[in-house]
C-alpha atoms as a PDB file:
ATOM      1  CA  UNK A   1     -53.547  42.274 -98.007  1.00  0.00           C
ATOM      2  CA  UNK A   2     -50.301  43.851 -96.297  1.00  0.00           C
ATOM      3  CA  UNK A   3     -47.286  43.509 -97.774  1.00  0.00           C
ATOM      4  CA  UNK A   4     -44.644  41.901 -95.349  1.00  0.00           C
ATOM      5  CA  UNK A   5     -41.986  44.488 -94.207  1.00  0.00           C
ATOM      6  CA  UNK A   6     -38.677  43.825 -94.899  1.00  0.00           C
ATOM      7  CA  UNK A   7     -36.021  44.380 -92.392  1.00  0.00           C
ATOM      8  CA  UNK A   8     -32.882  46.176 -93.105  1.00  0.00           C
ATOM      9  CA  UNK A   9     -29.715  44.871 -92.275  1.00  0.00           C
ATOM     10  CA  UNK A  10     -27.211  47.425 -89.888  1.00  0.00           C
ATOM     11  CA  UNK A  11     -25.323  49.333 -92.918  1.00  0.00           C
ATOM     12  CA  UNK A  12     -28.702  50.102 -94.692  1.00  0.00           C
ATOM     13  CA  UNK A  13     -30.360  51.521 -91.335  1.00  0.00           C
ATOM     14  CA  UNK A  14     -27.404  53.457 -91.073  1.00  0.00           C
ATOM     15  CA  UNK A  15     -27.370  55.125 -94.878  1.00  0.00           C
ATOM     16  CA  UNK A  16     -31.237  55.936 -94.017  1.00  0.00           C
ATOM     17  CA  UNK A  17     -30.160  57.937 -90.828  1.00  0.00           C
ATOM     18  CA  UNK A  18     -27.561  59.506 -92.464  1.00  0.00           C
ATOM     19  CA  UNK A  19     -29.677  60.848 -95.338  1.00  0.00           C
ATOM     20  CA  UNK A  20     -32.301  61.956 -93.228  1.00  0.00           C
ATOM     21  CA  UNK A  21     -29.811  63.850 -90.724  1.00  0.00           C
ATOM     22  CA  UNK A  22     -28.391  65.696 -94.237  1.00  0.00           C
ATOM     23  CA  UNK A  23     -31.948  66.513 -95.049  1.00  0.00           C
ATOM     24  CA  UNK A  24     -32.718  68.150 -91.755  1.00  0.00           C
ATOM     25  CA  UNK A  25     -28.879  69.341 -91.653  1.00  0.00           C
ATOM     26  CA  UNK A  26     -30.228  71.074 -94.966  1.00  0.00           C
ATOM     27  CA  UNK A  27     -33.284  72.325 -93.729  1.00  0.00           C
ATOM     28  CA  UNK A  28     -31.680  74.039 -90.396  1.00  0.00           C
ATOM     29  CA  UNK A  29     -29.033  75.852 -92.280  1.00  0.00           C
ATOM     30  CA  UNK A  30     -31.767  77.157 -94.565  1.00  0.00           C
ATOM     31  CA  UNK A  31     -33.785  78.099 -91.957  1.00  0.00           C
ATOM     32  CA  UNK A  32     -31.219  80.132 -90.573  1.00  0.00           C
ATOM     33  CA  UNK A  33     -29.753  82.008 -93.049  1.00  0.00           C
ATOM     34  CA  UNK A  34     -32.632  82.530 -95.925  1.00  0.00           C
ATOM     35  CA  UNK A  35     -33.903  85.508 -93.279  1.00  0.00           C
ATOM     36  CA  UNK A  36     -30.497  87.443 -93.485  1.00  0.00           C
ATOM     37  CA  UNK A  37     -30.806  87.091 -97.352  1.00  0.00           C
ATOM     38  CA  UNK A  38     -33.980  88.427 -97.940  1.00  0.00           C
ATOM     39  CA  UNK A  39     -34.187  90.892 -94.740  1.00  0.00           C
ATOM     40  CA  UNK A  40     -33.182  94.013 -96.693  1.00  0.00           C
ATOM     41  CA  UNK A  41     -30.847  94.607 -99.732  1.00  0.00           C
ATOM     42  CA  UNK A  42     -27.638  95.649 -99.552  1.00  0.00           C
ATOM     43  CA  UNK A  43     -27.140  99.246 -99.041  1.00  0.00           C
ATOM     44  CA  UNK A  44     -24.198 101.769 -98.689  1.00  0.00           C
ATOM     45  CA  UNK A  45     -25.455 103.655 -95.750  1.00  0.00           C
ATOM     46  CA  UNK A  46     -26.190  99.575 -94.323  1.00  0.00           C
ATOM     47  CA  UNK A  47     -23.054  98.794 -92.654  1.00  0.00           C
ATOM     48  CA  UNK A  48     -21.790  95.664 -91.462  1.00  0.00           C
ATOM     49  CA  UNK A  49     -18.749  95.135 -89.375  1.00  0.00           C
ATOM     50  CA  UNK A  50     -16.982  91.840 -90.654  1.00  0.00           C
ATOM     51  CA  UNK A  51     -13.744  89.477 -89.191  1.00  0.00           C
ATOM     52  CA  UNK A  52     -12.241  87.480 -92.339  1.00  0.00           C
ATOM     53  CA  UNK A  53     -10.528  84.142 -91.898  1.00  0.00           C
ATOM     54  CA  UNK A  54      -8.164  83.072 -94.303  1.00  0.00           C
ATOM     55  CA  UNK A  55      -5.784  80.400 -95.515  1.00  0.00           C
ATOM     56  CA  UNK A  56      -4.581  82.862 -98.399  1.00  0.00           C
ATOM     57  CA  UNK A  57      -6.145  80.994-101.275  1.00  0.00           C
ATOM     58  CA  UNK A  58      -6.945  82.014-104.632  1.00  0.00           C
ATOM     59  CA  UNK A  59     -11.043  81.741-103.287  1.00  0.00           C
ATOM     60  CA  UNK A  60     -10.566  83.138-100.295  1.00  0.00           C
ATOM     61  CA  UNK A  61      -8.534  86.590-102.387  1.00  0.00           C
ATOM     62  CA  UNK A  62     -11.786  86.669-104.529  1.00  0.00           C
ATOM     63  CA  UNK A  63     -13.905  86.665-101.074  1.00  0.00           C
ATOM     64  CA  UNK A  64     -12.230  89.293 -99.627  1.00  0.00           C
ATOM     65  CA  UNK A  65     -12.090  91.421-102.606  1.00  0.00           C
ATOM     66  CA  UNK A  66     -15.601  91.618-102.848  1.00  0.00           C
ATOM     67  CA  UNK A  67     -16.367  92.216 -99.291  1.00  0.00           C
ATOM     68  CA  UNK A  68     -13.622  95.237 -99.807  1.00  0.00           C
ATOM     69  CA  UNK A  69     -15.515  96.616-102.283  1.00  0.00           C
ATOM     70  CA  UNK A  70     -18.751  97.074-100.716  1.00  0.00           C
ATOM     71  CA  UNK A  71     -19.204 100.556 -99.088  1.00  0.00           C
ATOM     72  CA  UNK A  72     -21.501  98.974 -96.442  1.00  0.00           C
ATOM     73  CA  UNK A  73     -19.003  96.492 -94.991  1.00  0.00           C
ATOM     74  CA  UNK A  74     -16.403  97.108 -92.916  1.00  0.00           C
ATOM     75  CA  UNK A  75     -13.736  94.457 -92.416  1.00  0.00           C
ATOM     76  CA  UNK A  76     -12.502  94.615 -88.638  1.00  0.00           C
ATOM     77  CA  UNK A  77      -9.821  92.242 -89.330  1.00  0.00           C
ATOM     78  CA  UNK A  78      -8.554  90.125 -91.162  1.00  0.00           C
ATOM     79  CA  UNK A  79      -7.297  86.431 -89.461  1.00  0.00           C
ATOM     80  CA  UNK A  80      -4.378  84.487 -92.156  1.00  0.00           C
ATOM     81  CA  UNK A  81      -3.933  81.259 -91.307  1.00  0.00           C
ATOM     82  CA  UNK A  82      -0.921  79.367 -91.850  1.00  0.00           C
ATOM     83  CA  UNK A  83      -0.941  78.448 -95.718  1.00  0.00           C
ATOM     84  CA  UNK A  84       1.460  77.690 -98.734  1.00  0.00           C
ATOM     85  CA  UNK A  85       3.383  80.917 -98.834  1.00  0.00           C
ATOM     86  CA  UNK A  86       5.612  82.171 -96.081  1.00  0.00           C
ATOM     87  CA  UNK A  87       5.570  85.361 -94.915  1.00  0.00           C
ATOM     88  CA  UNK A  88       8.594  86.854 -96.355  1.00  0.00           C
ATOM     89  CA  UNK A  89       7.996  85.619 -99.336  1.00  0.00           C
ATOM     90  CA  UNK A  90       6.546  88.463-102.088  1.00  0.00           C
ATOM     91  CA  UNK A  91       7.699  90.975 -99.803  1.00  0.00           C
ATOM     92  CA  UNK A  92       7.111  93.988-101.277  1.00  0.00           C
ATOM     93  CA  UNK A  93       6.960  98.105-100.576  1.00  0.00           C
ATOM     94  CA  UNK A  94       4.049 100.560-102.726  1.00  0.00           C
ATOM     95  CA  UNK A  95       4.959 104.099-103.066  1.00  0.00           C
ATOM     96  CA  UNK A  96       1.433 104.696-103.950  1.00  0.00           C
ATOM     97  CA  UNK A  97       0.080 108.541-105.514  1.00  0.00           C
ATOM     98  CA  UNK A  98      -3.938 107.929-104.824  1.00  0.00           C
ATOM     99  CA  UNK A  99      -3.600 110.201-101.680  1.00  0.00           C
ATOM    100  CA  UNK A 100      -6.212 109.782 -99.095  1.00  0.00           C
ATOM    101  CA  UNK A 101      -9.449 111.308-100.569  1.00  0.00           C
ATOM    102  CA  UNK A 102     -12.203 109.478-101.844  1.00  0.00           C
ATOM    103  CA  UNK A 103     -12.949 108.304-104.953  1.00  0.00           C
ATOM    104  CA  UNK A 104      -8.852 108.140-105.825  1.00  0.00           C
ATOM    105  CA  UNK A 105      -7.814 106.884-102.436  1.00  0.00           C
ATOM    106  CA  UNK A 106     -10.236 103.380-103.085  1.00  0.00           C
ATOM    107  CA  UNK A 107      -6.726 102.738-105.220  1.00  0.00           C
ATOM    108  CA  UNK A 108      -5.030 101.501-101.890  1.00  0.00           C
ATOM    109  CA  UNK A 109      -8.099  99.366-101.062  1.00  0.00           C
ATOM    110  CA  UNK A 110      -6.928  97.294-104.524  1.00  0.00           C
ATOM    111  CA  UNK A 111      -3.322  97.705-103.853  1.00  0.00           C
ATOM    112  CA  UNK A 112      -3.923  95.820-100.543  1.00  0.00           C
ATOM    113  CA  UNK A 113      -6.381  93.243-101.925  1.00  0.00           C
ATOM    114  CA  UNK A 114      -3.715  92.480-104.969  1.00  0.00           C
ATOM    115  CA  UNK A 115      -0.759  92.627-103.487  1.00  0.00           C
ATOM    116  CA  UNK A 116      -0.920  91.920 -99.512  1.00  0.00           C
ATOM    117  CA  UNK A 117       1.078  94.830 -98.824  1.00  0.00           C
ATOM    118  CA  UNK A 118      -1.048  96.931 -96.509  1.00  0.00           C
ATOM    119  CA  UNK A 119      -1.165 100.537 -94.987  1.00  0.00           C
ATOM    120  CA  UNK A 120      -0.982  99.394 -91.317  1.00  0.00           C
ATOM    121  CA  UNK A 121       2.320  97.158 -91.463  1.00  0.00           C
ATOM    122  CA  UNK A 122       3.799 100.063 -93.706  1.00  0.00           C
ATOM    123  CA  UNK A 123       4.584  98.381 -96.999  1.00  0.00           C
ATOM    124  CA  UNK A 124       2.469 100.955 -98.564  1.00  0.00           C
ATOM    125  CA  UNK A 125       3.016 104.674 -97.853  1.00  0.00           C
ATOM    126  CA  UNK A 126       1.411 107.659 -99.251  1.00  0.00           C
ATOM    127  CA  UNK A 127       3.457 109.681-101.191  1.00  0.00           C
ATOM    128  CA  UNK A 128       3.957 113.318-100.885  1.00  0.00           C
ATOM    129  CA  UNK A 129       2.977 114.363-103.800  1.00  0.00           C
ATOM    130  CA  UNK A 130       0.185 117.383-104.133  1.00  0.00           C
ATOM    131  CA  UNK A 131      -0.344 116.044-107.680  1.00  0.00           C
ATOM    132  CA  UNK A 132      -3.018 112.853-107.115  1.00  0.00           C
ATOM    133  CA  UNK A 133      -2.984 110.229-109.745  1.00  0.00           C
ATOM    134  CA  UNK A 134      -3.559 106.529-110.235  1.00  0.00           C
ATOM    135  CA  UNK A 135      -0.258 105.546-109.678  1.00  0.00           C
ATOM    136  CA  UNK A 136       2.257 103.491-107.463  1.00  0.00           C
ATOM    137  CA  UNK A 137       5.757 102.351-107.416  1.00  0.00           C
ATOM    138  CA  UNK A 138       6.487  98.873-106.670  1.00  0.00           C
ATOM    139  CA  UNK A 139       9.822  98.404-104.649  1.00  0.00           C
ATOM    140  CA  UNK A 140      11.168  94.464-104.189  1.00  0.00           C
ATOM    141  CA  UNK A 141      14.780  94.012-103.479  1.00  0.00           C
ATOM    142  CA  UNK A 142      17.272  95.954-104.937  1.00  0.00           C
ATOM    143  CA  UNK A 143      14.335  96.681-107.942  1.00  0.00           C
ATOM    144  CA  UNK A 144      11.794  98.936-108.645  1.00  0.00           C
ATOM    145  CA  UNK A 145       8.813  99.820-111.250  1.00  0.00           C
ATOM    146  CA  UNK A 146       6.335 102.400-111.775  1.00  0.00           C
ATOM    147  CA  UNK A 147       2.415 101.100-112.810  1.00  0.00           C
ATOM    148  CA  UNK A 148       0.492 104.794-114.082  1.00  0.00           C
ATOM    149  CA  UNK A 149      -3.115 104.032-115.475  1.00  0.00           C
ATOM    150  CA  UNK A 150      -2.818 105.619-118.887  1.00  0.00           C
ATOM    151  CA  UNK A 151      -4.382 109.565-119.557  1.00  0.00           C
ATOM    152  CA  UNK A 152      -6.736 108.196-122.257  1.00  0.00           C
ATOM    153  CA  UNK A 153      -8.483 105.545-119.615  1.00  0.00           C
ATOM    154  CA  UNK A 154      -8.155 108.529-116.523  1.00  0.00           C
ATOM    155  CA  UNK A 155      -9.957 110.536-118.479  1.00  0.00           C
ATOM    156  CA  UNK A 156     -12.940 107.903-119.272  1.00  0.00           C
ATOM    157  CA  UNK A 157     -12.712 106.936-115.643  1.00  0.00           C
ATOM    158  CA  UNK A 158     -13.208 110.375-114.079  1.00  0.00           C
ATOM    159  CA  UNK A 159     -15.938 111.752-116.876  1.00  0.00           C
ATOM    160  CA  UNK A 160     -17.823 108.575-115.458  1.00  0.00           C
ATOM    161  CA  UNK A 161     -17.620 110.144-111.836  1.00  0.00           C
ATOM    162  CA  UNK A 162     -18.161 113.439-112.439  1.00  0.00           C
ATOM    163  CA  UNK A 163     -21.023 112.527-113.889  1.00  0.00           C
ATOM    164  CA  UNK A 164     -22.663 110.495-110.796  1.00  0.00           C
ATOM    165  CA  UNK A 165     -21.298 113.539-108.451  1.00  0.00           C
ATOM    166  CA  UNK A 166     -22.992 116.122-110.572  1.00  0.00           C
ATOM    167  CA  UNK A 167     -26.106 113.728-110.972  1.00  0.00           C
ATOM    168  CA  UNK A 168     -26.813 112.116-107.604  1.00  0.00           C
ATOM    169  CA  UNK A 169     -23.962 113.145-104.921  1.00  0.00           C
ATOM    170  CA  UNK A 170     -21.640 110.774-103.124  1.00  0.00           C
ATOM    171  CA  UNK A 171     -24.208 109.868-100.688  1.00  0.00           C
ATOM    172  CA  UNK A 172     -26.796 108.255-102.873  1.00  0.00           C
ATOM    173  CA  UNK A 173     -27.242 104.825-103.682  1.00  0.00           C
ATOM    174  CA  UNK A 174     -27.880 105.519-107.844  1.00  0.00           C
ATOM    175  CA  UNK A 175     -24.563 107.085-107.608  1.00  0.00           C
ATOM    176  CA  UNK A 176     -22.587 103.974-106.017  1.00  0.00           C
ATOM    177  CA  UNK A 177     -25.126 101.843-108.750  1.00  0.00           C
ATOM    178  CA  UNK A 178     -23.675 103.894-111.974  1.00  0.00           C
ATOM    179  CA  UNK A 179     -19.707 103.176-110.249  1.00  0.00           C
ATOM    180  CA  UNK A 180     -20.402  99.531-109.799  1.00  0.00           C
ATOM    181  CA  UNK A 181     -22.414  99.315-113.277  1.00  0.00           C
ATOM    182  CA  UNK A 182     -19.537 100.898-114.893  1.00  0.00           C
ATOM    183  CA  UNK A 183     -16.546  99.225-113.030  1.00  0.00           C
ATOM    184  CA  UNK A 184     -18.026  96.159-114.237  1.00  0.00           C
ATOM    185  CA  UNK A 185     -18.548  97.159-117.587  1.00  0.00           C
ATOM    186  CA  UNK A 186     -15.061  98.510-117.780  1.00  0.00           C
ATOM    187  CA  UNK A 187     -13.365  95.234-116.326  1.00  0.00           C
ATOM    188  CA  UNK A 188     -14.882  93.353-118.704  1.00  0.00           C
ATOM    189  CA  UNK A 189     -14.093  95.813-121.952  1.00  0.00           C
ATOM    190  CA  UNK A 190     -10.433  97.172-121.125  1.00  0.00           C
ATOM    191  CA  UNK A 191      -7.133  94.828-121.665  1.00  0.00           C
ATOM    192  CA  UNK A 192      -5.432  95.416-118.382  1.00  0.00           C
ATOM    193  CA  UNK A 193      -2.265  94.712-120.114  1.00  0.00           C
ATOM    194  CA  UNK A 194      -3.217  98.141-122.457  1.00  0.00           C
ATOM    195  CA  UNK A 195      -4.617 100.467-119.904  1.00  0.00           C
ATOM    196  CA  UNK A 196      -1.216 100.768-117.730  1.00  0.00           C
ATOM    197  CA  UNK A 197       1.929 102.653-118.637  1.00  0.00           C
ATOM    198  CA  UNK A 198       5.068 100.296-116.882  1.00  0.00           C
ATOM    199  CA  UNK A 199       8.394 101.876-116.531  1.00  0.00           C
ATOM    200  CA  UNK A 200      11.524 100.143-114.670  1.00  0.00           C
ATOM    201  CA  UNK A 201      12.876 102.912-112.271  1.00  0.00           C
END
């Protein structure tokens, strides 16, 4: 024998529908995006060519560092919506000494990320300095300081590359592995308030 169906009054039909929509809502946006994952890993000769919209928060800074720091994305631009902080406000000017050579000159790329001072409005300039070296002077106001990444760390830092030039080139994807593996490593090991020498010019 059947069991008489119940009917269900307006709000429950409603909470059905709506479950059911997030379910195939679900499924859709699976659908679409579980072939981009899985279509081929991420490589430094892959390149993508990336817009970034922002509202400047703390998420959105951890976003765009990462996408910064993959060889295989390029950001076009970047779009900053209105947010909490206004435009003048942590207005400052790098002197910085990385130069413009690769693997020194990926400096500025953290500058920018860290500090929103950027090479195309001109708050950061290259100094001319023939000497390269991990460091930048940070003007705001009528004050300045210099950050230099100590010779003890340098000197960890660039045995680390020489090694993955002399092992695999700058081309090749075990050498951009062994820099990521290590940047890592070192992030989590150093005390970033020990590795830097800070002097108020």
């Amino acid at each position: 024998m059947n069991s008489p169906l119940i009917p269900l009054s307006a709000s429950q039909r409603g909470g059905v529908i709506h479950y059911e929509m997030k379910k195939y809502f679900l499924a859709i946006l699976l659908l679409t995006v579980a072939p981009n994952i899985f279509a081929s890993p991420l490589h430094p000769k892959l390149k993508h060519t990336i817009i970034i919209d922002t509202d400047c928060s703390v998420y959105d800074l951890r976003a765009v560092t990462i996408l910064l720091s993959h060889p295989g994305i390029t950001v076009k631009a970047i779009i900053i919506s209105d947010g909490q902080v206004q435009a003048n406000e942590g207005y400052v000017e790098i002197g910085s000494y990385a130069g413009s050579v690769e693997p020194l000159s990926c400096m500025n790329d953290g500058l920018q990320v860290s500090t929103g001072a950027t090479l195309g409005q001109g708050t950061i300039r290259l100094a001319d300095d023939p000497a390269l070296k991990p460091q930048a002077v940070f003007s705001y106001q009528d004050k300045s300081i210099m950050l230099k990444l100590k010779p003890e760390y340098l000197k960890k830092l660039k045995a680390v590359i020489d090694e993955g030039v002399k092992n695999y080139g700058l081309e090749d994807e075990d050498y951009w592995n062994l820099i990521r593996q290590t940047s890592i490593k070192f992030w989590l090991e150093w005390d970033r308030k020990e590795i830097f020498d800070i002097a108020e010019l």
